[in-house]
N, C-alpha and C. Protein backbone atom coordinates (compact mmCIF):
# COMPACT_ATOMS: atom_id res chain seq x y z
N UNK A 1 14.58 -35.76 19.40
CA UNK A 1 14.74 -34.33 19.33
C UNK A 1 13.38 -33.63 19.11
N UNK A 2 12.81 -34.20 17.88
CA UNK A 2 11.08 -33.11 18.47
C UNK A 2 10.81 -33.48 18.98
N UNK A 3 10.53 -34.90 20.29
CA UNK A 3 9.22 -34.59 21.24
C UNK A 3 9.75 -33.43 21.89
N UNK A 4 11.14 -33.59 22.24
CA UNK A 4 11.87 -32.34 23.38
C UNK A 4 10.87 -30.78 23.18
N UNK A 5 11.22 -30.77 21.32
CA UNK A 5 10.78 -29.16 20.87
C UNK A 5 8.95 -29.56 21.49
N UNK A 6 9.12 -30.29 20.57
CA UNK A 6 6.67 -30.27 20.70
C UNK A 6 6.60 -30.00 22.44
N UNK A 7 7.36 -30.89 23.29
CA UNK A 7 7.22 -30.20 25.01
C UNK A 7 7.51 -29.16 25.49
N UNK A 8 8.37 -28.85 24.84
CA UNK A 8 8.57 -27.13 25.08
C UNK A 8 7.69 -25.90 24.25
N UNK A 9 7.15 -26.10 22.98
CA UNK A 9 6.11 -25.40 23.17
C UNK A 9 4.54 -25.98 23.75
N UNK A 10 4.53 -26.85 24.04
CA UNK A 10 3.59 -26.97 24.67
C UNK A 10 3.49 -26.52 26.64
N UNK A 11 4.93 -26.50 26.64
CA UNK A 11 5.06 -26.17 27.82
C UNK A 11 4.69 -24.44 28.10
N UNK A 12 4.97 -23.64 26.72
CA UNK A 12 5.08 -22.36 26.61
C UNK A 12 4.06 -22.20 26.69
N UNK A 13 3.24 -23.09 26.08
CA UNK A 13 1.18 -22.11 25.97
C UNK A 13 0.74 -22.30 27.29
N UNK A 14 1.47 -23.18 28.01
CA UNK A 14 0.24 -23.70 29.32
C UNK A 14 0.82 -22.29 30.22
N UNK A 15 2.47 -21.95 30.31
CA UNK A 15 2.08 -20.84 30.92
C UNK A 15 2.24 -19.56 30.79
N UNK A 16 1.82 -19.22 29.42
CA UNK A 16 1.34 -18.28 29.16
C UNK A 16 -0.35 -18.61 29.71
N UNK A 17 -1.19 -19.47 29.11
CA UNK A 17 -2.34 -18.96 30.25
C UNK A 17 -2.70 -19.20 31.43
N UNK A 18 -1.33 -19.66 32.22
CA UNK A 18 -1.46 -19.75 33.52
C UNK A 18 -0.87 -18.07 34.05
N UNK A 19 0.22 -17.54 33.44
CA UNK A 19 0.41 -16.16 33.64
C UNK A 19 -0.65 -14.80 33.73
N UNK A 20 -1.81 -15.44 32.61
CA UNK A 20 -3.00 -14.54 32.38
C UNK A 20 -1.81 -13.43 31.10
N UNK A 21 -1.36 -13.93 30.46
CA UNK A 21 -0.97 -13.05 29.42
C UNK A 21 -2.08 -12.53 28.42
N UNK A 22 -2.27 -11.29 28.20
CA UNK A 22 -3.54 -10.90 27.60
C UNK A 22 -2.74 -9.97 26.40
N UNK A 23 -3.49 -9.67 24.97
CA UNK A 23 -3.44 -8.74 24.48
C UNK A 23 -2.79 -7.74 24.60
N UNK A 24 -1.52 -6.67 23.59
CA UNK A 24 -0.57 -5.78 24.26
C UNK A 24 -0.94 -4.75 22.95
N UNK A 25 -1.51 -3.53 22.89
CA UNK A 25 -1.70 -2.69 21.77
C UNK A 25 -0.68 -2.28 20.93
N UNK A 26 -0.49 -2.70 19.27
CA UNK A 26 0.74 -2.73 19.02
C UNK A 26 1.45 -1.12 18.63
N UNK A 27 2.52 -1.21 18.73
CA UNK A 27 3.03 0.26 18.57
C UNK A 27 3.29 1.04 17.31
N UNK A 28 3.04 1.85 17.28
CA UNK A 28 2.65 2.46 16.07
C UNK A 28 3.58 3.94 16.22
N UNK A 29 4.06 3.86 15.36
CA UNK A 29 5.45 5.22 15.46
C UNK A 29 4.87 6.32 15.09
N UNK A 30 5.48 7.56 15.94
CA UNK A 30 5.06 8.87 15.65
C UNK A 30 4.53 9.30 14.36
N UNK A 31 3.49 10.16 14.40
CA UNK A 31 3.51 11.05 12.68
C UNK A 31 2.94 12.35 13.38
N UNK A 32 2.85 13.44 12.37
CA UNK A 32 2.39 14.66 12.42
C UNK A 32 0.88 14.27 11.73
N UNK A 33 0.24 15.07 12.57
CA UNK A 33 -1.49 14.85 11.91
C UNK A 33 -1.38 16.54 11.73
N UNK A 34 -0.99 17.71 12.34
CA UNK A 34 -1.23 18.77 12.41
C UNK A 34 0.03 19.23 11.71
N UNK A 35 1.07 19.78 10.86
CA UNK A 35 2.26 20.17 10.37
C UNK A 35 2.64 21.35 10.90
N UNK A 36 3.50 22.01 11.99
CA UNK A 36 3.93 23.14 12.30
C UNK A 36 4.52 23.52 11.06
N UNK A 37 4.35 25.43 10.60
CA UNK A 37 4.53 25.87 9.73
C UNK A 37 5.35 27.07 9.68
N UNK A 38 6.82 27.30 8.90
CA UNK A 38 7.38 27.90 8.88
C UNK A 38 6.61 30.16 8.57
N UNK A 39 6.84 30.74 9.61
CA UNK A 39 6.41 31.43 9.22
C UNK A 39 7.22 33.07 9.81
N UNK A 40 7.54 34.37 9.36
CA UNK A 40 8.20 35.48 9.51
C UNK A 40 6.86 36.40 9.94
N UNK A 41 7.68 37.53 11.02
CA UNK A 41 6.59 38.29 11.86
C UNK A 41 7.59 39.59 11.85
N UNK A 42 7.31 40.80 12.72
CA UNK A 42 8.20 41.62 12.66
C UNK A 42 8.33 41.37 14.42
N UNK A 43 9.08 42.11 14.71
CA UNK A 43 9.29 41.99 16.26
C UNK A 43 8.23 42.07 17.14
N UNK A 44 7.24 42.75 17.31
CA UNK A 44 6.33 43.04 18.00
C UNK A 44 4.69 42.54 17.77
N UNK A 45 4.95 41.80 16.74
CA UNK A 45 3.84 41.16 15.94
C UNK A 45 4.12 39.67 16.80
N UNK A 46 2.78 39.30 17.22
CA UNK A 46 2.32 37.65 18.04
C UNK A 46 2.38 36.88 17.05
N UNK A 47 2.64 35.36 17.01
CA UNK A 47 2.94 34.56 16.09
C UNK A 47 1.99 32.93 17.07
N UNK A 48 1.33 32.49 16.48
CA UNK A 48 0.76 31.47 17.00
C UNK A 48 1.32 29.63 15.79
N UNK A 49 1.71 29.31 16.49
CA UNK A 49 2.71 27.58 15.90
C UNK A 49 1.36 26.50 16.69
N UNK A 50 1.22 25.67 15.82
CA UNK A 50 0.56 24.27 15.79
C UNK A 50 0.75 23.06 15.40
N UNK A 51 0.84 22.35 16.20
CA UNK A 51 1.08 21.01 15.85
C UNK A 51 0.39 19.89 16.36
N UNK A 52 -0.27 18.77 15.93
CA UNK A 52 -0.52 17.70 16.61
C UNK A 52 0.21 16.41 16.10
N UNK A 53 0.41 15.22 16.53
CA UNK A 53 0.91 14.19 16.27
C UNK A 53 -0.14 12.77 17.03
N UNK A 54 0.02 11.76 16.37
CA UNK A 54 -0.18 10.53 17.13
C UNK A 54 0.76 9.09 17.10
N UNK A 55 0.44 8.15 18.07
CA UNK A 55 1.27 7.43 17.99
C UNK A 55 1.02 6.90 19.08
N UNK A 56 1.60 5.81 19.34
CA UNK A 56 1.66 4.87 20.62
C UNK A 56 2.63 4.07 20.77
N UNK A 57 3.00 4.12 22.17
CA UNK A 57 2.51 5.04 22.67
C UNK A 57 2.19 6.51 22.31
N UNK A 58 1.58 7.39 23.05
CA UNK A 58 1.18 8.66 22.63
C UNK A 58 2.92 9.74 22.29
N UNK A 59 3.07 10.44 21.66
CA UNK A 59 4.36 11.53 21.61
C UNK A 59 4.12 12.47 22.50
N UNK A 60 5.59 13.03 22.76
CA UNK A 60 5.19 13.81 23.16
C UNK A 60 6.17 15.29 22.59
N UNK A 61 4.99 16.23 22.59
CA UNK A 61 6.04 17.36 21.69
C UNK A 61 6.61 18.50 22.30
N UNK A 62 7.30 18.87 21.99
CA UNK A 62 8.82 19.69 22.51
C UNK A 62 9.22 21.00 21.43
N UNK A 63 8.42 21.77 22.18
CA UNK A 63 9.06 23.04 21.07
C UNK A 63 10.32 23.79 21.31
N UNK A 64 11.11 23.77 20.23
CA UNK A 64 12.49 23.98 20.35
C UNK A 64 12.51 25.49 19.57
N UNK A 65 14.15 26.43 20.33
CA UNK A 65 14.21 27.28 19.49
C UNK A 65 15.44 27.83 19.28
N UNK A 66 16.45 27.64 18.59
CA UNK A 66 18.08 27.82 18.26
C UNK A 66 18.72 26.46 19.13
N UNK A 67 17.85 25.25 19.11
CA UNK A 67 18.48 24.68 19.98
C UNK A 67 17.80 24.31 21.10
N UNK A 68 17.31 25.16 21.91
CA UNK A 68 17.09 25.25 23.27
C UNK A 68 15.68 25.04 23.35
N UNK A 69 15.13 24.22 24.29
CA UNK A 69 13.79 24.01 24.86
C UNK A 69 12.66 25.82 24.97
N UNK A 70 11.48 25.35 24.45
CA UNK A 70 11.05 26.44 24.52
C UNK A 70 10.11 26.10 25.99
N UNK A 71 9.72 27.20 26.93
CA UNK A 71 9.25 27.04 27.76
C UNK A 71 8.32 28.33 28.12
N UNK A 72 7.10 28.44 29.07
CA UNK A 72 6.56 29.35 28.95
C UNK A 72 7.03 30.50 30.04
N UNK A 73 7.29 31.75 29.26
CA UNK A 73 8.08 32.86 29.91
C UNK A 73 7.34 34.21 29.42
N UNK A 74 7.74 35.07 29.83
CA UNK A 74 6.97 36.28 29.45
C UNK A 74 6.90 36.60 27.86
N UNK A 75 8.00 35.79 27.29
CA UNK A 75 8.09 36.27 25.51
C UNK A 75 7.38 35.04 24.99
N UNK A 76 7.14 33.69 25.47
CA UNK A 76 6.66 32.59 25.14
C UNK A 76 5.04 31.68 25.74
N UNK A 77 4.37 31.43 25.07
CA UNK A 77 3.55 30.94 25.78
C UNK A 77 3.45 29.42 25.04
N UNK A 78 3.69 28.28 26.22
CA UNK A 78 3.64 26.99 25.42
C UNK A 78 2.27 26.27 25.77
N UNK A 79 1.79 25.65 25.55
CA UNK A 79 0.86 24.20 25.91
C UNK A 79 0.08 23.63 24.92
N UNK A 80 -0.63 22.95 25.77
CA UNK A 80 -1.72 21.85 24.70
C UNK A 80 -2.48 23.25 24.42
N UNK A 81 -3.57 22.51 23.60
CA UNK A 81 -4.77 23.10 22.84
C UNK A 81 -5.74 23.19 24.32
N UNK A 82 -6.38 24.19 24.29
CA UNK A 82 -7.52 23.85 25.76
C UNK A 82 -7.19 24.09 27.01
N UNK A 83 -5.99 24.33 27.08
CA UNK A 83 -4.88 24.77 28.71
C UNK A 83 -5.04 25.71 28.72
């Protein structure tokens, strides 16, 4: 019964580097680096929201509002930083 096991991992390493299996960056779960912040305006007053996050893969962020996807429209303006 172990030679069986010892041949089967030995069978496993040969092809893994016959596959060329290389290095895989490990994953690392979302966080907020930037905290969007609760904040009150009057109607006609501009309101600017920030957030960054990291993670890896990378996140990706989604501004929401009663629910619903926010998107850029004449009352909304969405994007990255630099767009």
């Amino acid at each position: 019964m172990r030679q069986r096991h010892l041949l089967f991992n030995v069978s496993a390493v040969q092809s893994e580097r016959e596959l060329g299996v290389r290095n895989v960056p490990c994953l690392a779960a979302p966080k907020f680096t930037l905290t969007p912040r609760s904040a009150v305006a009057r109607e006609t007053e501009d309101m600017v929201f920030e957030c960054a996050a990291e993670g890896n893969p990378p996140p990706t962020i989604t501004w929401m509002r009663n629910g619903e996807t926010l998107s850029s429209s004449e009352y909304f303006q969405v994007g990255k930083l630099n767009d």
